[in-house]
N, C-alpha and C. Protein backbone atom coordinates (compact mmCIF):
# COMPACT_ATOMS: atom_id res chain seq x y z
N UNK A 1 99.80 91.26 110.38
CA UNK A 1 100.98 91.58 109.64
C UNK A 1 100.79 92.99 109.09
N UNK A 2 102.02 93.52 109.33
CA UNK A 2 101.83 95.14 108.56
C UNK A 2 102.98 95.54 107.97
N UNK A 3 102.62 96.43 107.33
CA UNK A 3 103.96 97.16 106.26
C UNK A 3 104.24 98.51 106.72
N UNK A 4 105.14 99.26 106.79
CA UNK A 4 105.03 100.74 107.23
C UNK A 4 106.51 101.09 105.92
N UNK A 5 105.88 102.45 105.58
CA UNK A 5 106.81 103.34 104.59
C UNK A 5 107.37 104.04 105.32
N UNK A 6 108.85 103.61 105.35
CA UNK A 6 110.08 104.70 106.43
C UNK A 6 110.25 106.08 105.19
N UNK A 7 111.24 106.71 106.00
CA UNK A 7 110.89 108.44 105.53
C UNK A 7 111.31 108.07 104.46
N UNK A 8 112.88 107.32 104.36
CA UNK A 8 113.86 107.23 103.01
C UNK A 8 113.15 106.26 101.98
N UNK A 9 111.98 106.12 102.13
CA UNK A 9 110.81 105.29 100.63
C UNK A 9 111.35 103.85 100.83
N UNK A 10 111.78 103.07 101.94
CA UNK A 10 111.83 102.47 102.49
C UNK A 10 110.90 101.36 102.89
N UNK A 11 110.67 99.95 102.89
CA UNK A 11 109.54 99.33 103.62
C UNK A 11 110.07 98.31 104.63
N UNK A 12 109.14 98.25 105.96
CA UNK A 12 109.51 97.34 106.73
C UNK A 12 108.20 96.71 107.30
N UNK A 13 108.78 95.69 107.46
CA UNK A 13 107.31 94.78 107.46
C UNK A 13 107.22 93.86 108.94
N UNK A 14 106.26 93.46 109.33
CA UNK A 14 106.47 93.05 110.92
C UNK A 14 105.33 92.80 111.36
N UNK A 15 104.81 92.10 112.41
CA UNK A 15 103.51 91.70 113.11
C UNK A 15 103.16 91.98 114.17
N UNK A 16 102.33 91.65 114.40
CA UNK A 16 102.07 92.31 115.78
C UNK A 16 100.74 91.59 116.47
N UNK A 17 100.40 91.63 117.64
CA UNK A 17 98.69 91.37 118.30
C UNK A 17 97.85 92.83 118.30
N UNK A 18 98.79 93.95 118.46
CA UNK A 18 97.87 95.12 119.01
C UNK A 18 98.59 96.46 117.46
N UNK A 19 97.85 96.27 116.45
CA UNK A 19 98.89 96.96 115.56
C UNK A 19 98.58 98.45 115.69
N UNK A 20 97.45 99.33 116.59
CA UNK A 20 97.66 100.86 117.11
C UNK A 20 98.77 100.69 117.93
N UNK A 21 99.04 99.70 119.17
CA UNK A 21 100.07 100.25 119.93
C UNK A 21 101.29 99.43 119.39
N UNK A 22 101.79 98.94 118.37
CA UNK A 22 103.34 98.56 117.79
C UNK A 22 103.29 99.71 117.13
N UNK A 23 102.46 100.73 116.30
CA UNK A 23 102.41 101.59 114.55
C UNK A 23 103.01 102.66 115.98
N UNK A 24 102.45 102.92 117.25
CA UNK A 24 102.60 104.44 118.17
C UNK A 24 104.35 103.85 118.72
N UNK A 25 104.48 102.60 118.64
CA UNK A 25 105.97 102.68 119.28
C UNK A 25 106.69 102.59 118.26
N UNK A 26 106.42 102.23 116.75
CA UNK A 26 106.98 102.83 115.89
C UNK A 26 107.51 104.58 115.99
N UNK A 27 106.63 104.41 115.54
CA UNK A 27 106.40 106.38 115.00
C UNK A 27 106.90 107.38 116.23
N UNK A 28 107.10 106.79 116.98
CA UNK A 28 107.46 107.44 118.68
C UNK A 28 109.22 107.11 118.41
N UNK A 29 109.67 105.86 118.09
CA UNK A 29 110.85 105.41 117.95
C UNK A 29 111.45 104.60 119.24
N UNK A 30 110.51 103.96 120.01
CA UNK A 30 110.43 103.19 121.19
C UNK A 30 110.75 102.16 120.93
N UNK A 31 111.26 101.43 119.75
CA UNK A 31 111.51 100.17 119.79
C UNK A 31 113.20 100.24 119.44
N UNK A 32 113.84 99.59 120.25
CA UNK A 32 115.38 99.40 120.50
C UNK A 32 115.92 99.13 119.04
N UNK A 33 117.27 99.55 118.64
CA UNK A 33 117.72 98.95 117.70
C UNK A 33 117.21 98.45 116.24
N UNK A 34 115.69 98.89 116.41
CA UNK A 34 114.78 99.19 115.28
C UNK A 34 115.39 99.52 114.07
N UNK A 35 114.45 98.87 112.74
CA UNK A 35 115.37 99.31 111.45
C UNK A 35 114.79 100.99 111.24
N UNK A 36 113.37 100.43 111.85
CA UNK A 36 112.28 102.17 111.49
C UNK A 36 112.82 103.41 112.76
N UNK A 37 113.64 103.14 113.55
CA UNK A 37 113.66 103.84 114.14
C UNK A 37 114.87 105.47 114.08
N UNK A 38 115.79 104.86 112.54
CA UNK A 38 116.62 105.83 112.62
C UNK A 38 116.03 106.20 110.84
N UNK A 39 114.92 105.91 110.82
CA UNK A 39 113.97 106.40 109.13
C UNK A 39 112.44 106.67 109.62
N UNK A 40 112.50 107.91 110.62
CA UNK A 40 111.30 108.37 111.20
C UNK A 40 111.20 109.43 110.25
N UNK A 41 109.99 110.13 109.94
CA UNK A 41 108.29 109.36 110.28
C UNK A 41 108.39 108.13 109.51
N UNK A 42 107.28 107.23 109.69
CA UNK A 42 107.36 105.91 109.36
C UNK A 42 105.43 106.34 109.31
N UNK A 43 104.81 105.79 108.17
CA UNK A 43 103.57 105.69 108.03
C UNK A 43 102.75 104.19 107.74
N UNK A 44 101.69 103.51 108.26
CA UNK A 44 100.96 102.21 108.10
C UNK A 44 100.73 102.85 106.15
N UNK A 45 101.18 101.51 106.17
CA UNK A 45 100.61 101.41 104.04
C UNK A 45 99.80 99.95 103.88
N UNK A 46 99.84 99.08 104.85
CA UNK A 46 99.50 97.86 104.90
C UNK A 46 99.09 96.91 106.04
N UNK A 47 98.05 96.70 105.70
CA UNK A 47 97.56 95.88 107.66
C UNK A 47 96.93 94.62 106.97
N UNK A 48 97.32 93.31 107.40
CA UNK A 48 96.48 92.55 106.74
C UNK A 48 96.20 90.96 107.78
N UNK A 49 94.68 91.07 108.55
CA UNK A 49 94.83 89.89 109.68
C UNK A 49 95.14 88.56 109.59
N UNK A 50 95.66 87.72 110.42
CA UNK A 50 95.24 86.32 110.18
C UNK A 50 94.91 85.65 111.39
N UNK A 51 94.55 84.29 111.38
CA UNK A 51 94.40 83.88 112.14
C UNK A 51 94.72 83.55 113.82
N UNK A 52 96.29 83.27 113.27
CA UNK A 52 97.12 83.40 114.52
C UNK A 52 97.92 83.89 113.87
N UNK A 53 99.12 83.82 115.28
CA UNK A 53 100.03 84.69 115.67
C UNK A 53 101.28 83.91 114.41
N UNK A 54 101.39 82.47 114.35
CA UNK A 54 102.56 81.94 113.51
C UNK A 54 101.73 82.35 111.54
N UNK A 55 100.69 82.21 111.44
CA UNK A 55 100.03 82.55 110.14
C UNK A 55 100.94 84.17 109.65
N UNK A 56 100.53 84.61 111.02
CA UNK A 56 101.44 86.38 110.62
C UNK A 56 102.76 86.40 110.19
N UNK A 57 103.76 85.68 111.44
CA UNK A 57 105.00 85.56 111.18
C UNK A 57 105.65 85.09 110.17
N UNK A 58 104.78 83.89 109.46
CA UNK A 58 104.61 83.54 108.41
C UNK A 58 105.08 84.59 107.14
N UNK A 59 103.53 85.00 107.21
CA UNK A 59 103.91 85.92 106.27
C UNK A 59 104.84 87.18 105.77
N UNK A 60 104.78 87.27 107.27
CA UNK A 60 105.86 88.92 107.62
C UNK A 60 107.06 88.24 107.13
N UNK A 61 108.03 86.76 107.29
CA UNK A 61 108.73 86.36 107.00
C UNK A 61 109.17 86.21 105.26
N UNK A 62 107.84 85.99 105.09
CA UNK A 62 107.54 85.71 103.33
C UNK A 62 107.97 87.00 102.47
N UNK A 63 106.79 87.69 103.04
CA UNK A 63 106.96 89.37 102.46
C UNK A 63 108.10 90.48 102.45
N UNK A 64 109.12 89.81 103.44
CA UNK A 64 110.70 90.32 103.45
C UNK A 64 111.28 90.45 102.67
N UNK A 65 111.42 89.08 101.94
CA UNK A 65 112.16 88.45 101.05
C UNK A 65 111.50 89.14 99.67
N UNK A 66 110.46 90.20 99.65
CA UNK A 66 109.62 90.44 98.53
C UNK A 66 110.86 91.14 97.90
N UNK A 67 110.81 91.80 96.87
CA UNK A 67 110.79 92.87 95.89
C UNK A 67 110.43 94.07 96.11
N UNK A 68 110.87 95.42 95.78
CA UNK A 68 109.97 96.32 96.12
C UNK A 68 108.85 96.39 95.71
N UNK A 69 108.95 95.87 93.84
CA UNK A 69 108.18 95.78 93.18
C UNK A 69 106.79 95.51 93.97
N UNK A 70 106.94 93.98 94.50
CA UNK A 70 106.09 93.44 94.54
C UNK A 70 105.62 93.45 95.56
N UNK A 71 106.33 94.48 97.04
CA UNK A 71 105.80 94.92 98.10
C UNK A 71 104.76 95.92 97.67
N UNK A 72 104.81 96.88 96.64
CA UNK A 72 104.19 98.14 95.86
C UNK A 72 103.02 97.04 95.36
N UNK A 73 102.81 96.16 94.76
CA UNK A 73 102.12 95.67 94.48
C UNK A 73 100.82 95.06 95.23
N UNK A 74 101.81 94.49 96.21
CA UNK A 74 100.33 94.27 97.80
C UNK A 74 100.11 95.17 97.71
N UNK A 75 100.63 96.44 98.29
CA UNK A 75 100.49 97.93 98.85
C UNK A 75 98.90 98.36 97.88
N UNK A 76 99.40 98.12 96.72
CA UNK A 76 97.71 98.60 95.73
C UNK A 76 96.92 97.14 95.50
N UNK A 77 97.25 96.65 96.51
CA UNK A 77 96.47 95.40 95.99
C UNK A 77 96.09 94.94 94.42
N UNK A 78 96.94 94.81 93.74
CA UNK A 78 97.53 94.33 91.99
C UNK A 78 97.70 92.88 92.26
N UNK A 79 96.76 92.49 92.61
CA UNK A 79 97.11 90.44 92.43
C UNK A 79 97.80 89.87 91.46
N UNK A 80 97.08 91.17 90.15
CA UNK A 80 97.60 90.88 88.57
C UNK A 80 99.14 90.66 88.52
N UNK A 81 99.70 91.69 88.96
CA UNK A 81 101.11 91.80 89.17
C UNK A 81 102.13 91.35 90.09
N UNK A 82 101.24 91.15 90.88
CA UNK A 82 101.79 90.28 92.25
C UNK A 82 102.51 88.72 91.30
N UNK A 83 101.38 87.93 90.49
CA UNK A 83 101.53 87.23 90.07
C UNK A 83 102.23 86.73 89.25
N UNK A 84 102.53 88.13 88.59
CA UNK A 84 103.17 87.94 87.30
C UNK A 84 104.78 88.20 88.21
N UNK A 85 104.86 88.70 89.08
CA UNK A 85 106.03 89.24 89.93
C UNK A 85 106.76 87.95 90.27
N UNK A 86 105.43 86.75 90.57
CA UNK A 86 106.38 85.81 91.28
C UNK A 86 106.46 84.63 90.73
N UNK A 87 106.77 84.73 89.29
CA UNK A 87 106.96 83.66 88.07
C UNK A 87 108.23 84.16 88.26
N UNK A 88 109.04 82.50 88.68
CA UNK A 88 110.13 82.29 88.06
C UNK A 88 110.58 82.40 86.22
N UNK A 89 111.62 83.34 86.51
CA UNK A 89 112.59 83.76 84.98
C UNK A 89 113.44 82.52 85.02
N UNK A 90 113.50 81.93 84.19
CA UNK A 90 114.98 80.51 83.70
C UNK A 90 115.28 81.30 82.64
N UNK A 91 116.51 81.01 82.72
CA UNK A 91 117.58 81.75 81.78
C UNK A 91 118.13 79.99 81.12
N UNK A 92 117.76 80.11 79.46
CA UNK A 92 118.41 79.25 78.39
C UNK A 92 119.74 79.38 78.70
C-alpha cells in the first residue's frame, strides 16, 4: 500500500505488487483516467507492506476514507494522533 503527494497538496493512495514500477507509471502519467495523472509531479510519502495482496486493498480502501489530518499523521508516523484522530465525537 502507498500514498503519493499530487502537485495540488493532494493525497492518493493505492496498492500495488511492484511499487518502483506503479510510483514510474505514476510520475510518467501512464495510468488511464488516473486521479494522479492530471496533478503531476506526484511524489512516494508512504509505502507500507503486507502480507497479501487483499491485506493491501484492505487498507488502501480504509485509508481513503481518512482525513487529511490523519493521512498527515501516518505520513509522520504520529500513532499519538492517529488515535486521537479516530475517536468518535457524539454530539449531546
Amino acid at each position: 500500500m502507498y500514498m503519493l503527494k499530487c502537485s495540488d497538496g493532494s493525497y492518493y493512495v493505492g496498492h500495488t505488487d511492484n511499487i518502483e514500477a506503479r510510483v514510474s507509471q505514476h510520475k510518467h502519467g501512464l495510468i488511464e483516467n488516473c486521479y494522479t495523472s492530471t496533478r503531476l509531479p506526484v511524489e512516494v510519502v508512504f509505502v507500507q507492506n503486507f502480507g497479501t495482496r487483499e491485506e493491501a486493498f484492505a487498507a488502501e480502501r480504509r485509508i481513503k476514507k481518512w482525513s487529511r489530518k490523519k493521512k498527515e499523521a501516518l505520513i509522520t508516523q504520529d500513532w499519538q494522533l492517529i488515535s486521537l484522530l479516530a475517536k468518535k465525537k457524539f454530539s449531546k
